[in-house]
C-alpha atoms as a PDB file:
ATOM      1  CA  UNK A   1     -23.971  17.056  -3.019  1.00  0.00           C
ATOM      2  CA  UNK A   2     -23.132  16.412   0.437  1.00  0.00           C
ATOM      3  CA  UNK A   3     -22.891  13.821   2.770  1.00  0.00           C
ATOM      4  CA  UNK A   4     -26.165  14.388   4.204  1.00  0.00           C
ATOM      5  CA  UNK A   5     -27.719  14.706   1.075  1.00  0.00           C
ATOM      6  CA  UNK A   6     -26.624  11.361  -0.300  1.00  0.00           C
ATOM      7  CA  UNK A   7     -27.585   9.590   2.952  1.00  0.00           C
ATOM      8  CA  UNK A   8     -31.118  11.821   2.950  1.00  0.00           C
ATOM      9  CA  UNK A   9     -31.544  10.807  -0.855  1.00  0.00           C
ATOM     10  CA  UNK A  10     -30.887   7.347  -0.585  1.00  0.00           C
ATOM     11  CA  UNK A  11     -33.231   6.988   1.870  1.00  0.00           C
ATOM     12  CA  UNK A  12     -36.419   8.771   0.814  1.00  0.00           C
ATOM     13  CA  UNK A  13     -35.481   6.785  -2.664  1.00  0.00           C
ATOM     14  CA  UNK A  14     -35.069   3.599  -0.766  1.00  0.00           C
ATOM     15  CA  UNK A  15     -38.482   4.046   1.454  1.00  0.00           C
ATOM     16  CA  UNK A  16     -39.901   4.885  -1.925  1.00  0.00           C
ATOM     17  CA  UNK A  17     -39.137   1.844  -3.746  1.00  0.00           C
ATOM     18  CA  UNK A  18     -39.774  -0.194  -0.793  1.00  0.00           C
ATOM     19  CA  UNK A  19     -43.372   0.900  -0.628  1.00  0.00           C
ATOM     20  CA  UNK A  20     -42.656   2.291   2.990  1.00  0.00           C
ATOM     21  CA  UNK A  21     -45.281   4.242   4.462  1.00  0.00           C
ATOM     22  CA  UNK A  22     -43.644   7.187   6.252  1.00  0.00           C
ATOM     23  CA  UNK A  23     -44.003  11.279   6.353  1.00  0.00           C
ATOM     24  CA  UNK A  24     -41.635  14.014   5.748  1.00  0.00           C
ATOM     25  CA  UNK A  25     -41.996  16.663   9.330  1.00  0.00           C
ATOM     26  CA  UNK A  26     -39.644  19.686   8.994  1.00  0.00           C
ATOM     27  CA  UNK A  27     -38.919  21.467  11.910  1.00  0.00           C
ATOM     28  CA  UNK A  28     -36.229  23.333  13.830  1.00  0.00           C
ATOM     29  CA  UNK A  29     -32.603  22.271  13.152  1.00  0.00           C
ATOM     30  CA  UNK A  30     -32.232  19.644  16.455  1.00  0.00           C
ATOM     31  CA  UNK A  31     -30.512  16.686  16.911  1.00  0.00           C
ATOM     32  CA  UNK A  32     -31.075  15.737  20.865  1.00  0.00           C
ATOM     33  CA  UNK A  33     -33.599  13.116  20.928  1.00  0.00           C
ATOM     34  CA  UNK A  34     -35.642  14.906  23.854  1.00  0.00           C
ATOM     35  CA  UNK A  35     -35.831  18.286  22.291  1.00  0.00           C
ATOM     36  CA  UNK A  36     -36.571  16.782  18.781  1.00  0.00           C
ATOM     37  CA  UNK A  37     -39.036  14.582  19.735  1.00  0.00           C
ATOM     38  CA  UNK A  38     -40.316  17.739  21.587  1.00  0.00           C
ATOM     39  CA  UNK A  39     -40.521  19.380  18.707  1.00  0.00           C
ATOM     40  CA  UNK A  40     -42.321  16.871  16.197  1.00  0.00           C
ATOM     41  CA  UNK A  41     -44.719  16.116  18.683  1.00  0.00           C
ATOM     42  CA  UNK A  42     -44.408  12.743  19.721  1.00  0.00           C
ATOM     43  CA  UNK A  43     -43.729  11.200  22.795  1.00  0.00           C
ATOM     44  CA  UNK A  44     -39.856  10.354  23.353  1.00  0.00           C
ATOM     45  CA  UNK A  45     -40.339   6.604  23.714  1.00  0.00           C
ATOM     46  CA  UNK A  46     -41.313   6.244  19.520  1.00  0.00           C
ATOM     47  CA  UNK A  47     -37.973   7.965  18.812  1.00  0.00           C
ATOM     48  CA  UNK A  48     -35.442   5.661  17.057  1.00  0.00           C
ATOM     49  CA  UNK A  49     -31.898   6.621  18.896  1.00  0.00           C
ATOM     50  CA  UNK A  50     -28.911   5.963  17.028  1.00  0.00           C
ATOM     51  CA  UNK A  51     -25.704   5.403  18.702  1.00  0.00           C
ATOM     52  CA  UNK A  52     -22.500   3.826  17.026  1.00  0.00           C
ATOM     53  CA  UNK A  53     -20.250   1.578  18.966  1.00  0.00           C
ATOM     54  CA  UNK A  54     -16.984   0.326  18.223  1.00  0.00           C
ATOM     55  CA  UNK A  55     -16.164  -3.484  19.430  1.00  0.00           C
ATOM     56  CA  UNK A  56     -12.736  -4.868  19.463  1.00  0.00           C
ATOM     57  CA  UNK A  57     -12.813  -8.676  19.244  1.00  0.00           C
ATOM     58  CA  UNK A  58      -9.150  -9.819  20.582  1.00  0.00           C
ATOM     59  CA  UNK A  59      -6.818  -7.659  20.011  1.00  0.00           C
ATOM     60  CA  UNK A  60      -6.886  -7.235  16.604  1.00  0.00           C
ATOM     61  CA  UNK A  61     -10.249  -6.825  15.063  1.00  0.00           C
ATOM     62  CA  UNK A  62     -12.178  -4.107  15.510  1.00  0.00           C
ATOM     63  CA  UNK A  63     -16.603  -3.809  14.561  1.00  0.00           C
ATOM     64  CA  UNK A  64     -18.571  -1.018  14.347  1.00  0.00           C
ATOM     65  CA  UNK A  65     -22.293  -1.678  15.518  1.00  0.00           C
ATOM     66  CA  UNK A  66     -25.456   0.730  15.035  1.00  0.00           C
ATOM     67  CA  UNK A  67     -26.982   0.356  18.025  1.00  0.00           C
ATOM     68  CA  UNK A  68     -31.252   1.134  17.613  1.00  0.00           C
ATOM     69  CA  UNK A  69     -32.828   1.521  21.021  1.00  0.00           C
ATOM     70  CA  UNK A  70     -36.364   3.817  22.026  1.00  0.00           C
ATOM     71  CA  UNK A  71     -35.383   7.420  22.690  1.00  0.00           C
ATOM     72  CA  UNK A  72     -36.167   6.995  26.587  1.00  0.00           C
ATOM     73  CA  UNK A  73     -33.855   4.268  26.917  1.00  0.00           C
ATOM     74  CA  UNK A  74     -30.176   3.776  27.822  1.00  0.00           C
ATOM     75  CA  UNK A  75     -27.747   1.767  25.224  1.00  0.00           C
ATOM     76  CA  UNK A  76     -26.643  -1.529  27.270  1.00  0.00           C
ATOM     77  CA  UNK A  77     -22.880  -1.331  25.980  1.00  0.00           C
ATOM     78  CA  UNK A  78     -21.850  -4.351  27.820  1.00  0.00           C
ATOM     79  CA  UNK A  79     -24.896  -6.190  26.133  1.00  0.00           C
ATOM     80  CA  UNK A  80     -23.643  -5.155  22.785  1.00  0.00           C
ATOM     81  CA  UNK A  81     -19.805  -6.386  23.653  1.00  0.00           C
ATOM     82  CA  UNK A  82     -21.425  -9.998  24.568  1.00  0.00           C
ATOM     83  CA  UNK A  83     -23.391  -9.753  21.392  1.00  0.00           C
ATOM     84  CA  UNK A  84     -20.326  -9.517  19.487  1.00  0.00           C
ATOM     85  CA  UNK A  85     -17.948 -11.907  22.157  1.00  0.00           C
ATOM     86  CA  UNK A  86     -16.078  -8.714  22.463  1.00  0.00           C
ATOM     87  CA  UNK A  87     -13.383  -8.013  24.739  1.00  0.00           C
ATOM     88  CA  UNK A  88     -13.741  -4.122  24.325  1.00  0.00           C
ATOM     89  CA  UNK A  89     -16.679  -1.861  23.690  1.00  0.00           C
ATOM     90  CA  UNK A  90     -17.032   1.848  23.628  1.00  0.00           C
ATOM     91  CA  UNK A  91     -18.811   4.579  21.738  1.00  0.00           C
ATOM     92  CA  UNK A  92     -17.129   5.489  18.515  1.00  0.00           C
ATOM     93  CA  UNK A  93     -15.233   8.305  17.969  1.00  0.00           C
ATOM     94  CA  UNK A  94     -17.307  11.274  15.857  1.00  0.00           C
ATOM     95  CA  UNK A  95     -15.775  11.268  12.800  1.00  0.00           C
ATOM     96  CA  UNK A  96     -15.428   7.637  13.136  1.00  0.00           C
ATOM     97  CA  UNK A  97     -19.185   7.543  13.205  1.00  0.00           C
ATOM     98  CA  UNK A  98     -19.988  10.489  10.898  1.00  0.00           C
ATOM     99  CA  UNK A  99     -18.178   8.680   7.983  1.00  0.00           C
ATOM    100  CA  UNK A 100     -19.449   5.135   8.795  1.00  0.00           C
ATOM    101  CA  UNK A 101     -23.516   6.953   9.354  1.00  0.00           C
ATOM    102  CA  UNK A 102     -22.592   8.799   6.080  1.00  0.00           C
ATOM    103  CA  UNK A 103     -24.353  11.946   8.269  1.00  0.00           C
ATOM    104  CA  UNK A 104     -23.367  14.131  11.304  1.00  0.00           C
ATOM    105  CA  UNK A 105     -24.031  13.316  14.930  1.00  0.00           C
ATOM    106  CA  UNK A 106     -27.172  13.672  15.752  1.00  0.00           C
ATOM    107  CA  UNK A 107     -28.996  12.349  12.102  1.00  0.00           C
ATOM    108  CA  UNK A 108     -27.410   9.322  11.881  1.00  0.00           C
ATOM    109  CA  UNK A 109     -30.242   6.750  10.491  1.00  0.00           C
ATOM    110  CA  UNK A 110     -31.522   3.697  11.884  1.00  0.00           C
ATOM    111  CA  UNK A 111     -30.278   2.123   8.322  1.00  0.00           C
ATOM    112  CA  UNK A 112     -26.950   1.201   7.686  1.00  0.00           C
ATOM    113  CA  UNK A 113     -25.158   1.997   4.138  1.00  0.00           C
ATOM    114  CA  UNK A 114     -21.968   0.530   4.726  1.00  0.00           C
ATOM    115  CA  UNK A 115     -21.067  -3.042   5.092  1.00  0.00           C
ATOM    116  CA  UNK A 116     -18.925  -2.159   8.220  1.00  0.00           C
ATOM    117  CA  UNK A 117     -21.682  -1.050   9.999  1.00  0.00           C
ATOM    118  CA  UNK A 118     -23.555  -3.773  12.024  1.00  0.00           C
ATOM    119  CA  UNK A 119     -27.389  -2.939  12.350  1.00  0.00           C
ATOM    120  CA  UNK A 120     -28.926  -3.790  15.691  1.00  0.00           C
ATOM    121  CA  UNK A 121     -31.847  -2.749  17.037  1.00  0.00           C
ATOM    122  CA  UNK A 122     -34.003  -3.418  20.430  1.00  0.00           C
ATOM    123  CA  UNK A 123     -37.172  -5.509  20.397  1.00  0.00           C
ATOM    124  CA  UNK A 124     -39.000  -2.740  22.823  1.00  0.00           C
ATOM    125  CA  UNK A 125     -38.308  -0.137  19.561  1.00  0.00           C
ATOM    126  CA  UNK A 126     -40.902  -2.555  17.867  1.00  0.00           C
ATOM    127  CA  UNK A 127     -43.794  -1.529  20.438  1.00  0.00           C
ATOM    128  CA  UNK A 128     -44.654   1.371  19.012  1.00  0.00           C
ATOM    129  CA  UNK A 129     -46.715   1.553  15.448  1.00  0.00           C
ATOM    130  CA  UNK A 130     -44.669   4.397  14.144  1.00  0.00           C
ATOM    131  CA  UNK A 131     -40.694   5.298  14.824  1.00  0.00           C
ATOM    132  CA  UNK A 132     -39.861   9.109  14.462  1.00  0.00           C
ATOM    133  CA  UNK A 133     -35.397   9.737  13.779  1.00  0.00           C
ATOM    134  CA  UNK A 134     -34.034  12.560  12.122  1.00  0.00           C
ATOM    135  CA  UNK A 135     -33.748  11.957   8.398  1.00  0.00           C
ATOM    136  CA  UNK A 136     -29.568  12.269   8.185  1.00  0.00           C
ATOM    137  CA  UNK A 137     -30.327  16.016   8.621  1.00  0.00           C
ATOM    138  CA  UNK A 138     -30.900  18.128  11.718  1.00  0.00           C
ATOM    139  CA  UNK A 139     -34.115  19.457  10.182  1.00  0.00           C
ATOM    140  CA  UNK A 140     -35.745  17.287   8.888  1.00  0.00           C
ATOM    141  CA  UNK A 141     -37.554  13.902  10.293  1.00  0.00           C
ATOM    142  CA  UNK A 142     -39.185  10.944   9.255  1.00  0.00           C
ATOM    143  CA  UNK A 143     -42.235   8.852  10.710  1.00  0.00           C
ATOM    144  CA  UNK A 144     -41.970   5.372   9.555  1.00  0.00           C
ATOM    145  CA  UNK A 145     -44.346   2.988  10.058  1.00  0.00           C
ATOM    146  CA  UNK A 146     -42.334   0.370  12.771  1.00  0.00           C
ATOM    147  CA  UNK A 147     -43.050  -3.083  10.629  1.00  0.00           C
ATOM    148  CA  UNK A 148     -41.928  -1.185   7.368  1.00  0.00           C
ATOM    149  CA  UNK A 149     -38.943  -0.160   9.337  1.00  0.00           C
ATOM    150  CA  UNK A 150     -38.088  -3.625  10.004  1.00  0.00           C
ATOM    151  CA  UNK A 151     -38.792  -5.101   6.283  1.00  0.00           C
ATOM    152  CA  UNK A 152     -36.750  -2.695   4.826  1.00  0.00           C
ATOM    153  CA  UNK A 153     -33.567  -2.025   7.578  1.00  0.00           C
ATOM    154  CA  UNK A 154     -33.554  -6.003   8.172  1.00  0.00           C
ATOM    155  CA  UNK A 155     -31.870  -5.211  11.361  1.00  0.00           C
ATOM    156  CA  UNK A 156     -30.802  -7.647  14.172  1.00  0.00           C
ATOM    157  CA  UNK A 157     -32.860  -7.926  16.629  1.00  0.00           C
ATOM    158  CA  UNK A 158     -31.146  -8.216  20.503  1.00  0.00           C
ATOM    159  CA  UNK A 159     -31.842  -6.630  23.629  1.00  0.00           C
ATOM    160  CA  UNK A 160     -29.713  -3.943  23.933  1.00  0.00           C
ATOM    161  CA  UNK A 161     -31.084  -1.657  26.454  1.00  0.00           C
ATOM    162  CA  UNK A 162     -30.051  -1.041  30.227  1.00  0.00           C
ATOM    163  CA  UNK A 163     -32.457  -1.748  32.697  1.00  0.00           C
END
């Protein structure tokens, strides 16, 4: 099994048990959020984008955080250092954030799996009913229903967006 597999598994078997209701939507192997959401046929601003940041708190500790912001929107990454009282923020490195997502760029989850990855999403990402994000594989997407999101991801909520 693969990496994308296990993440992909555990999450249909984890929207499953939570009684989540979502949809399956296959469709061309894509993982900009534009051209995806394009292609499932929803408007950009119900995408979930998933970016992973890397915070360094003095100079010796170092958190990862899963930033969740609307697919129209632009990550705030000084919002996320003050979040964390960070003295240093910066997009993680890919494999950095491949191994941490448990996928490849571009189908990383709005769910974290391991305990060093902080969840935090952005309060406007709750406006919309339904949240579309690739489903830890470039083709293949899910469309979760937002408040089931939220029960079953628990994330933080903060206002991480520019602007």
């Amino acid at each position: 099994m693969t990496g994308n597999e296990g993440a992909y598994g555990r999450l249909i078997a984890d929207l499953d048990a939570g009684g989540a209701r979502y949809r399956l939507i296959d469709h061309a192997p894509e993982g900009q959020t534009d051209l995806v959401s394009a292609l499932r046929g929803h408007d950009v601003r119900q995408a979930a984008k998933c970016l992973i940041v890397m915070v360094k708190i003095g100079k010796k500790q170092k958190r990862h955080v899963l930033a969740v912001v609307p697919g129209d929107a632009r990550l705030d990454l000084p919002a996320v250092k003050a979040l964390l009282d960070g003295t240093y923020v910066a997009f993680a490195d890919k494999e950095k954030a491949e191994e941490l997502a448990g996928s490849v760029s571009g189908t990383v989850l709005p769910f974290s799996y391991d305990p060093r990855l902080e969840l935090v999403a952005d309060p406007s990402l709750l406006d919309q009913p339904e949240l579309y994000f690739n489903a830890a594989r470039l083709d293949r997407s899910v469309a979760l229903a937002t408040d089931d999101y939220v029960r079953l991801a628990s994330p933080r909520l903060a206002p991480i967006v520019s602007g």
